[in-house]
C-alpha atoms as a PDB file:
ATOM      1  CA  UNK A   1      12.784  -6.488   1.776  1.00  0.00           C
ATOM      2  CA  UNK A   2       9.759  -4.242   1.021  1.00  0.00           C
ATOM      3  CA  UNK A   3       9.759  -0.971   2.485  1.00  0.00           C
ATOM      4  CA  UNK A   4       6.477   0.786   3.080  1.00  0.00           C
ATOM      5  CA  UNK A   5       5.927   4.611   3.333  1.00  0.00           C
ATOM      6  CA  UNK A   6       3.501   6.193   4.885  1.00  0.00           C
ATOM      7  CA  UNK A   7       2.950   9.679   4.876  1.00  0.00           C
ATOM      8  CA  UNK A   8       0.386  12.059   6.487  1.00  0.00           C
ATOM      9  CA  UNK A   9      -0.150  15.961   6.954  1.00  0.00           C
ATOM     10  CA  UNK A  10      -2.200  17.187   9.298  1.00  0.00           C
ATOM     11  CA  UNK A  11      -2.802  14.003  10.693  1.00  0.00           C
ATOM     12  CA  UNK A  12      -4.041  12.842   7.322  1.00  0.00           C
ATOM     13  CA  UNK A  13      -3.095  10.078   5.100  1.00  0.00           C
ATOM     14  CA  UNK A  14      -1.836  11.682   2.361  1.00  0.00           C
ATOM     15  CA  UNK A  15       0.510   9.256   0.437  1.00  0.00           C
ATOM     16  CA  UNK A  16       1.349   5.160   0.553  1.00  0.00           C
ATOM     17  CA  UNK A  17       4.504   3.999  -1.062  1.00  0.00           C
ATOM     18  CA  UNK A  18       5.376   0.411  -1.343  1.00  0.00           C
ATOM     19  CA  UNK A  19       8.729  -0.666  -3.278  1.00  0.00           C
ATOM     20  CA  UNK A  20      10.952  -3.524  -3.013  1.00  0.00           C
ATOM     21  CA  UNK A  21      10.239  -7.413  -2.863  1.00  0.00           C
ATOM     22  CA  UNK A  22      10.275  -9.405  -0.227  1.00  0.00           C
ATOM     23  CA  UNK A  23      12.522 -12.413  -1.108  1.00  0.00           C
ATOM     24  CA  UNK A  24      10.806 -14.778   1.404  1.00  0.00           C
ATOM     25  CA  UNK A  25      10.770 -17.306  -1.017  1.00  0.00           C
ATOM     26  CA  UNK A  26      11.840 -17.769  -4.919  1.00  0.00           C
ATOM     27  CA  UNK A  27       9.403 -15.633  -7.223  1.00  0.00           C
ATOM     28  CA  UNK A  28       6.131 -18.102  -7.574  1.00  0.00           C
ATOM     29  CA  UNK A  29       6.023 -19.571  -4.257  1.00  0.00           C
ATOM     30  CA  UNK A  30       6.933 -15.871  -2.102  1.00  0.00           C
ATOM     31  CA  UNK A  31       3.704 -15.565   0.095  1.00  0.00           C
ATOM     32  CA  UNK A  32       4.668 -12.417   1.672  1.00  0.00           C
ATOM     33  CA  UNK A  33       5.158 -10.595  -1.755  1.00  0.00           C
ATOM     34  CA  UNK A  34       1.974 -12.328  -2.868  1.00  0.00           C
ATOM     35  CA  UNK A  35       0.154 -10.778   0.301  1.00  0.00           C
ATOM     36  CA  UNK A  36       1.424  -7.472  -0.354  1.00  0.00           C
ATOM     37  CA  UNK A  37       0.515  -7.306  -3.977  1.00  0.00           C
ATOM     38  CA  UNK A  38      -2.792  -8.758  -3.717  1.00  0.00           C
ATOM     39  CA  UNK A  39      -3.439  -5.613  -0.834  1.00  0.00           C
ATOM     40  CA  UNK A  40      -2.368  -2.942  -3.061  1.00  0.00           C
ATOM     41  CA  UNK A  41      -3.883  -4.397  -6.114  1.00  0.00           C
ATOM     42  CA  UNK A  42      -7.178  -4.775  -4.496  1.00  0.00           C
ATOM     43  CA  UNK A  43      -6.898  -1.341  -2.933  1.00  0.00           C
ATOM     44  CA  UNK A  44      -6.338  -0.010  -6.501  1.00  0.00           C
ATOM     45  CA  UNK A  45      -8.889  -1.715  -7.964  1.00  0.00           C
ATOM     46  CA  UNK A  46     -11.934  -0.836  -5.628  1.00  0.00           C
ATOM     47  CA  UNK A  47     -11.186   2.910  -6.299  1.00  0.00           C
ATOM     48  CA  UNK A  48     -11.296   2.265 -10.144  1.00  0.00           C
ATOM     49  CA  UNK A  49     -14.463   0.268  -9.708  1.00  0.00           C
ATOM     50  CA  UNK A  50     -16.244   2.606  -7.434  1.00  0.00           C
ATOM     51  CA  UNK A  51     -15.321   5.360 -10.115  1.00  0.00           C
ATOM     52  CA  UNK A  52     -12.821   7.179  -7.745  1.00  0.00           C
ATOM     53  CA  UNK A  53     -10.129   7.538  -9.682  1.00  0.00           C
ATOM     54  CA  UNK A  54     -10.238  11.499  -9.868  1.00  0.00           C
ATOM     55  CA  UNK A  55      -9.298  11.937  -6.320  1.00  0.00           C
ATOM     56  CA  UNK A  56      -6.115  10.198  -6.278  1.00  0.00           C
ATOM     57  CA  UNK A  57      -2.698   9.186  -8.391  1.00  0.00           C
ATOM     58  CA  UNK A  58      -1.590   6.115  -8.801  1.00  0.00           C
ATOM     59  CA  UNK A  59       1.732   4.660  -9.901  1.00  0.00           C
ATOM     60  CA  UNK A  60       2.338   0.609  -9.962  1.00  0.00           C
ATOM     61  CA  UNK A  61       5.057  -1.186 -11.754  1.00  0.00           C
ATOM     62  CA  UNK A  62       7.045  -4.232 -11.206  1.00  0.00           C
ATOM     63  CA  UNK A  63       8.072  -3.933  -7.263  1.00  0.00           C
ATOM     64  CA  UNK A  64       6.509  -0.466  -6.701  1.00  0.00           C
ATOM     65  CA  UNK A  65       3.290   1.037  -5.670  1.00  0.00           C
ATOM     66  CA  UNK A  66       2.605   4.626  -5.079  1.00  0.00           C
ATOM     67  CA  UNK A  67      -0.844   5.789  -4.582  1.00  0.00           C
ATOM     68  CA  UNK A  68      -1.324  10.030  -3.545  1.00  0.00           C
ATOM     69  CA  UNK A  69      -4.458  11.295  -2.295  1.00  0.00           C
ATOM     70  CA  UNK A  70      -5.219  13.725  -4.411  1.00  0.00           C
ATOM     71  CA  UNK A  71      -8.545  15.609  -2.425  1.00  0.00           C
ATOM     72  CA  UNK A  72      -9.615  14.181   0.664  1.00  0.00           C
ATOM     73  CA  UNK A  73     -12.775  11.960  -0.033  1.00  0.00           C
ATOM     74  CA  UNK A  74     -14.147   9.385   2.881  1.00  0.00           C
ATOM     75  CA  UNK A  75     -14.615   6.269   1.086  1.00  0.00           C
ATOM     76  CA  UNK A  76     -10.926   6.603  -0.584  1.00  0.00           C
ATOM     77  CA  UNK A  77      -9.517   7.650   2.912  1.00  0.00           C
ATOM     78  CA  UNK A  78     -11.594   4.177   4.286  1.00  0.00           C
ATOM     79  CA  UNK A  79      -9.443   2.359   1.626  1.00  0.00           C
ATOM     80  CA  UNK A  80      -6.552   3.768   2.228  1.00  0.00           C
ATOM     81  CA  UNK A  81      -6.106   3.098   5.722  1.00  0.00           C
ATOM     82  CA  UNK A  82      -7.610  -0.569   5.314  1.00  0.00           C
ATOM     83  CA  UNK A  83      -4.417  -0.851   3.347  1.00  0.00           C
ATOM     84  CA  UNK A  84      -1.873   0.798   5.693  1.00  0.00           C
ATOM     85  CA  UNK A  85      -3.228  -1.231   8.362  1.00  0.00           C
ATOM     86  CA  UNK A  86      -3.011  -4.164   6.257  1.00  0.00           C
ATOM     87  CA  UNK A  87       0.832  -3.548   5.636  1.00  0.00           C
ATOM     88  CA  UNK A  88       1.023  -3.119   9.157  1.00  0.00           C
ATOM     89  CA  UNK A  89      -0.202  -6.571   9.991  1.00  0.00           C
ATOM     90  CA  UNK A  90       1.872  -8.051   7.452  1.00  0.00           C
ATOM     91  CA  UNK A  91       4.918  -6.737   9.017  1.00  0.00           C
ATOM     92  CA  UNK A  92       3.909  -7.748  12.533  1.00  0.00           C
ATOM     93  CA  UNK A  93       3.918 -11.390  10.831  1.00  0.00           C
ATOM     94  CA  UNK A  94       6.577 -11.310   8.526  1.00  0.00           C
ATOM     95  CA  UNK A  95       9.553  -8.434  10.632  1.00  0.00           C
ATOM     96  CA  UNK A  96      12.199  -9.731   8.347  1.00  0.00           C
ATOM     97  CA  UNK A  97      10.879  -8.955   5.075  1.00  0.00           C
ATOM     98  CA  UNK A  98       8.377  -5.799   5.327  1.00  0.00           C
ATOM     99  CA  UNK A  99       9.489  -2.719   7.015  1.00  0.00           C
ATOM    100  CA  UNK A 100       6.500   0.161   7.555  1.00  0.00           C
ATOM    101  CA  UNK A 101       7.682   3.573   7.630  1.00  0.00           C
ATOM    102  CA  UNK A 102       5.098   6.401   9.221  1.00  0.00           C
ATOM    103  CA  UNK A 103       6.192   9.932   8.379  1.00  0.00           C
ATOM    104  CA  UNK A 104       4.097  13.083   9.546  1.00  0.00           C
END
């Protein structure tokens, strides 16, 4: 299953976690892992390319995603909850293999 973190302060997004795999199907053909990747991955990659980087941390590595919010900045904050809302949706499609947790 892939659990999802969410954490705010002060009702801010703060922090996005994402860890396991979903084992929907065999590695190759697993659609819901696929979805999942390809949202934090492209998340990832639109802060690099708009030259964002400075405002947040990011950790990836096989089966884990952790990106922090380092200073509050709008367009990273946009992206940010584009993906949590994205992992949200996912779950409401696929209950048996994501798992969103909202903390704060």
């Amino acid at each position: 299953m892939i659990k999802v973190k969410t954490s705010y302060h002060r009702d801010l997004l703060k922090e996005i976690t994402v860890s396991g795999h979903a084992n929907y199907k065999s590695k190759g053909e697993d659609i819901v892992c696929a979805a999942v990747s390809t949202a934090t991955i492209l998340t990832a990659n639109a802060i690099e390319h708009l030259k964002l980087n400075q405002f947040v941390d990011l950790d990836v590595s096989e089966g884990y995603f952790k990106i922090s919010l380092k200073e509050s900045q709008d367009i990273v904050l946009g992206l940010l909850k584009n993906l949590e809302y994205t992992l949200f949706e996912l779950e409401k499609q696929y209950p048996k293999y994501i798992k969103n947790q909202k903390e704060g």
